[in-house]
C-alpha atoms as a PDB file:
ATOM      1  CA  UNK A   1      32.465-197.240 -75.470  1.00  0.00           C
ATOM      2  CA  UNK A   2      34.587-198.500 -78.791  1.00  0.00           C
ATOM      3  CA  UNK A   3      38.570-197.746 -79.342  1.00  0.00           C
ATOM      4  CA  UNK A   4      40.878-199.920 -78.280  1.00  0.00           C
ATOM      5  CA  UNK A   5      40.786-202.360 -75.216  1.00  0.00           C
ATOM      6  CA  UNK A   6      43.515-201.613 -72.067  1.00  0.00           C
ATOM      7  CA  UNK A   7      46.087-204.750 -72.331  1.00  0.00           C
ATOM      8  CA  UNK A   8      46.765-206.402 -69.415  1.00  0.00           C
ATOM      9  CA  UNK A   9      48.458-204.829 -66.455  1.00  0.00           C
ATOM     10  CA  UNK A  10      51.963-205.928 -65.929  1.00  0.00           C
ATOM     11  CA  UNK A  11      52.501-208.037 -62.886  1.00  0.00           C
ATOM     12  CA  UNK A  12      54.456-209.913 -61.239  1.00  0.00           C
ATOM     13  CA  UNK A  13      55.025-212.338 -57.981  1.00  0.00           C
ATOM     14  CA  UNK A  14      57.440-213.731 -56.557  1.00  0.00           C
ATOM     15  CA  UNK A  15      57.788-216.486 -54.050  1.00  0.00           C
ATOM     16  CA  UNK A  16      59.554-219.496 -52.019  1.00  0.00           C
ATOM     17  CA  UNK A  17      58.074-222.632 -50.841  1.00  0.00           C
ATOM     18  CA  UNK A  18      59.200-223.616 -47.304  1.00  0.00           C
ATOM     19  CA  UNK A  19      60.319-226.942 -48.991  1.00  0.00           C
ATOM     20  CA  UNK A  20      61.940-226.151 -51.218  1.00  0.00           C
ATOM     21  CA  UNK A  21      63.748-222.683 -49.628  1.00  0.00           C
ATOM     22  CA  UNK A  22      66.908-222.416 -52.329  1.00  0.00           C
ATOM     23  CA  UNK A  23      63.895-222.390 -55.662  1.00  0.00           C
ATOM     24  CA  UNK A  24      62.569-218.666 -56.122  1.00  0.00           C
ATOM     25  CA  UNK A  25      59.464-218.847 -58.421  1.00  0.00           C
ATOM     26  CA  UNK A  26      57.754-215.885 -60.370  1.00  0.00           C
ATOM     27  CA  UNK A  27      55.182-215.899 -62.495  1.00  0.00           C
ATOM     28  CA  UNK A  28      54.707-212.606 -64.636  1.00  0.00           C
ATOM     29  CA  UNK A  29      52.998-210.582 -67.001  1.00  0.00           C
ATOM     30  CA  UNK A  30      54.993-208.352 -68.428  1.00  0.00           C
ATOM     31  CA  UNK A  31      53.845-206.511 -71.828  1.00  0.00           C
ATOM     32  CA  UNK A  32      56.419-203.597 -72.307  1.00  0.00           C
ATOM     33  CA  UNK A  33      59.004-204.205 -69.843  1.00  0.00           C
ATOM     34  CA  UNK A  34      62.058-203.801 -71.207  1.00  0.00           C
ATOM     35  CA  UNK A  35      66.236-204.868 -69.596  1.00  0.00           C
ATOM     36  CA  UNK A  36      69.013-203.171 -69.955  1.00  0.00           C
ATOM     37  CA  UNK A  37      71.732-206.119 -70.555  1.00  0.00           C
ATOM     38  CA  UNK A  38      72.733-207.859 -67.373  1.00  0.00           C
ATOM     39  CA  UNK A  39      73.408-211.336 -65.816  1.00  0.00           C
ATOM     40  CA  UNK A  40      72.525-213.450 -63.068  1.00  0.00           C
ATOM     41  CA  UNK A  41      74.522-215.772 -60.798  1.00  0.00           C
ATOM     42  CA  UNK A  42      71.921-218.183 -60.880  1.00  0.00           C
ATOM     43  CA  UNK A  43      70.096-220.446 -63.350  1.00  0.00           C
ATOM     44  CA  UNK A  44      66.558-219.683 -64.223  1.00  0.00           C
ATOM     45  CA  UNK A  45      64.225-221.805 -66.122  1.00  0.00           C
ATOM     46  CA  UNK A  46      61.695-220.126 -67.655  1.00  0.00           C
ATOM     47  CA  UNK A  47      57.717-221.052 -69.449  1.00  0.00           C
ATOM     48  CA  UNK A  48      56.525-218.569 -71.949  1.00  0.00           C
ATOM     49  CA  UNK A  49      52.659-219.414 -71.988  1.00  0.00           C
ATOM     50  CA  UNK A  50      51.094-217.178 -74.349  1.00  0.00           C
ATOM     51  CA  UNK A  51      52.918-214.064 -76.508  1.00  0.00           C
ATOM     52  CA  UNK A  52      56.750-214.620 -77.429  1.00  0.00           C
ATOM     53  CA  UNK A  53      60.235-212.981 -76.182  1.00  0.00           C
ATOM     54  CA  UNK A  54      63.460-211.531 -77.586  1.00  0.00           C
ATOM     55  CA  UNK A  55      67.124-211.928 -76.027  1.00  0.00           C
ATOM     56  CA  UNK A  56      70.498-211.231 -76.564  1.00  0.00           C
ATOM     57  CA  UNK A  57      73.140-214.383 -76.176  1.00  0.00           C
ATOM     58  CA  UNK A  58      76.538-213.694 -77.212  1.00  0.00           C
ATOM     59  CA  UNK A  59      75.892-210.739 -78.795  1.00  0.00           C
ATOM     60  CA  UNK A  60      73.525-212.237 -81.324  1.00  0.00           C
ATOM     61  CA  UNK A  61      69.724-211.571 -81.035  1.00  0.00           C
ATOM     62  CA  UNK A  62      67.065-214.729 -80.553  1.00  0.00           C
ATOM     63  CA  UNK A  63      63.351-214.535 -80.668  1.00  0.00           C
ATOM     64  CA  UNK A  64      61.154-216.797 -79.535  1.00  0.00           C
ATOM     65  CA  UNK A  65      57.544-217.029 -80.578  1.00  0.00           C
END
């Protein structure tokens, strides 16, 4: 069959190690997913592995590739 290949599926998973119960970990693939702007009480850390993001800071746009 030729045309285009399906992308990857978006995913994700989330988790907690009994050790470590206050450290929620996800690991994601997200291809089109798109926030509305928010916040979070939190910190997060995050690892971009392969592809590249955008975000808004303080009203001025960032993009990391």
């Amino acid at each position: 069959m030729n045309g285009p290949r399906p992308g990857p599926a978006e995913a994700v998973r989330i988790w907690r190690s009994p050790g470590l119960p206050d450290l929620e970990m996800m690991q994601a693939t997200q291809v089109t997913r798109t926030f509305p702007r928010h916040s979070h009480e939190g910190f997060g850390v995050g690892v971009i592995e392969r592809g590249g993001a955008g975000l808004l800071l303080s009203r001025r746009e960032r993009r990391r590739r």
